[in-house]
Protein backbone atom coordinates (compact mmCIF):
# COMPACT_ATOMS: atom_id res chain seq x y z
CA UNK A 1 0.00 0.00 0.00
CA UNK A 2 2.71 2.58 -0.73
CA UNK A 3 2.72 5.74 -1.14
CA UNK A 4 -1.54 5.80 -0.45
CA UNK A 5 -4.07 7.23 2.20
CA UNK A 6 -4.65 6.04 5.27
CA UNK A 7 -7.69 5.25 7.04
CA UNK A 8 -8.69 7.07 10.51
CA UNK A 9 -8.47 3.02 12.06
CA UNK A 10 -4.92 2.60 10.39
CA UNK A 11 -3.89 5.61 12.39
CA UNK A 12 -4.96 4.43 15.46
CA UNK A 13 -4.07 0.61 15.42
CA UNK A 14 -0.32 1.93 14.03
CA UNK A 15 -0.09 4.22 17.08
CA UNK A 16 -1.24 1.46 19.41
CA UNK A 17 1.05 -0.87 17.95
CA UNK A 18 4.38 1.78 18.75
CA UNK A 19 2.74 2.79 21.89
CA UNK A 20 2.92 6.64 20.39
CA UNK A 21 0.22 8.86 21.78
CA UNK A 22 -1.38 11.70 19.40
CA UNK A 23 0.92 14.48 20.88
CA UNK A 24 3.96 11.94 19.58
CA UNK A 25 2.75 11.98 16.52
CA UNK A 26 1.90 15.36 15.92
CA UNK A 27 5.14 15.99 17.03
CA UNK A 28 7.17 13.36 14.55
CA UNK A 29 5.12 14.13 11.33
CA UNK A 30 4.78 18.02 11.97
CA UNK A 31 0.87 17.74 12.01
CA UNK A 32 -1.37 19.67 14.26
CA UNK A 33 -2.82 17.97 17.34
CA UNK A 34 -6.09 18.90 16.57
CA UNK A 35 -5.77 17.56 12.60
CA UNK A 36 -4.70 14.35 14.20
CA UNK A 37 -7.91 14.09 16.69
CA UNK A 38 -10.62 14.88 13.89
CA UNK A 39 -9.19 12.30 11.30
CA UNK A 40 -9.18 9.76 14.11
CA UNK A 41 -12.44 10.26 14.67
CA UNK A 42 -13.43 10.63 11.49
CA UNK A 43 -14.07 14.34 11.99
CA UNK A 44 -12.12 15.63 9.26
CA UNK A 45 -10.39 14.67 5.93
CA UNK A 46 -6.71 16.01 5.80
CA UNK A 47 -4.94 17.03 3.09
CA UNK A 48 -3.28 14.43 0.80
CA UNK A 49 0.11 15.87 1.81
CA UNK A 50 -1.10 15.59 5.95
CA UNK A 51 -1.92 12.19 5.67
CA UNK A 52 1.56 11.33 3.56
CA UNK A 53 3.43 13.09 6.87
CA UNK A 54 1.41 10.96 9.10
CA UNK A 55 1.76 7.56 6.72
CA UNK A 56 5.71 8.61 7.08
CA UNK A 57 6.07 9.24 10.37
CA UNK A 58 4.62 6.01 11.49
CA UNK A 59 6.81 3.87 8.46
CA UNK A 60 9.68 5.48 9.85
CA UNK A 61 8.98 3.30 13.46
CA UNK A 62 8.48 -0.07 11.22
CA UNK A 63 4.81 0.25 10.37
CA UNK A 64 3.31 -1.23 7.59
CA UNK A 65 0.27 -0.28 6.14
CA UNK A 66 -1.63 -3.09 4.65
CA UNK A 67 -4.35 -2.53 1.60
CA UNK A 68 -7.50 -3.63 1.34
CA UNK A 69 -7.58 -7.60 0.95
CA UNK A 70 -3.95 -7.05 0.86
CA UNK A 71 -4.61 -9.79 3.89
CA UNK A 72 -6.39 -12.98 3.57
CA UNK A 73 -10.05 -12.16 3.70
CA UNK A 74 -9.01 -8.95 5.57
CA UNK A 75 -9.34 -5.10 4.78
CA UNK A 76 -7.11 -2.27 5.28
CA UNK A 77 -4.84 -2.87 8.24
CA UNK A 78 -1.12 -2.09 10.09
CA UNK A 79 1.51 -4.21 11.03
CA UNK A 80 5.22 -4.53 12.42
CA UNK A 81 8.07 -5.14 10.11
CA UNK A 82 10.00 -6.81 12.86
CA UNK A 83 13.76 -5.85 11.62
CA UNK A 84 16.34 -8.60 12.05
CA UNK A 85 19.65 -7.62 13.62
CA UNK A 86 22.44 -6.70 12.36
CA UNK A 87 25.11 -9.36 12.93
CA UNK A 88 28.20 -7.19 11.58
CA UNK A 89 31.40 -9.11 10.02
CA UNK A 90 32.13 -13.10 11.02
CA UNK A 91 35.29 -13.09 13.05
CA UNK A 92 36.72 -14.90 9.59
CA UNK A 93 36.17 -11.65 7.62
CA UNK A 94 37.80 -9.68 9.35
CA UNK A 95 41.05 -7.88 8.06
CA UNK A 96 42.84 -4.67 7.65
CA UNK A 97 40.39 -3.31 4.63
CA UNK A 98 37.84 -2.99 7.41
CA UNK A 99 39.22 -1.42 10.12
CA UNK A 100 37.44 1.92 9.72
């Protein structure tokens, strides 16, 4: 679902899922408070370019936004792109071209 709108329960379940409250994301996508509240509840329709900054702020904490039937048997929706760590070099790769 890249690069598309987000639905006023999308917003929600992402925060929920990153434990961010409203003010946190006001704060991380630049987007009033009070923008934030009336999409949520369904109050208002922001701005394509409002909901883009709120779509990026939560992608930018490992959300993913998940189209309609993009699930099975499911509509729009969020999940957690669980990142795997980063191991760094085997002890056998190691050598003087990566001592930085």
């Amino acid at each position: 679902m890249s690069n598309s709108l987000i639905t006023p329960a999308q917003c929600r379940a992402a925060r929920a899922l990153i434990e961010w409250s409203r003010e946190r994301l006001a704060g991380a996508s630049q987007v009033a408070l009070r923008t934030i509240v009336d999409f949520e509840r369904g109050a208002r329709s922001p701005r394509v370019v409002t909901m883009l900054a709120l779509r990026a702020a939560l992608e930018k904490q490992n959300v993913v936004f998940l189209a309609n039937g993009e699930a099975v048997n499911g509509g729009p929706g969020v999940r957690l792109h669980v990142r795997q760590p980063q191991e760094g070099l085997r002890p056998e790769d190691l050598n003087a071209a990566n001592d930085d």
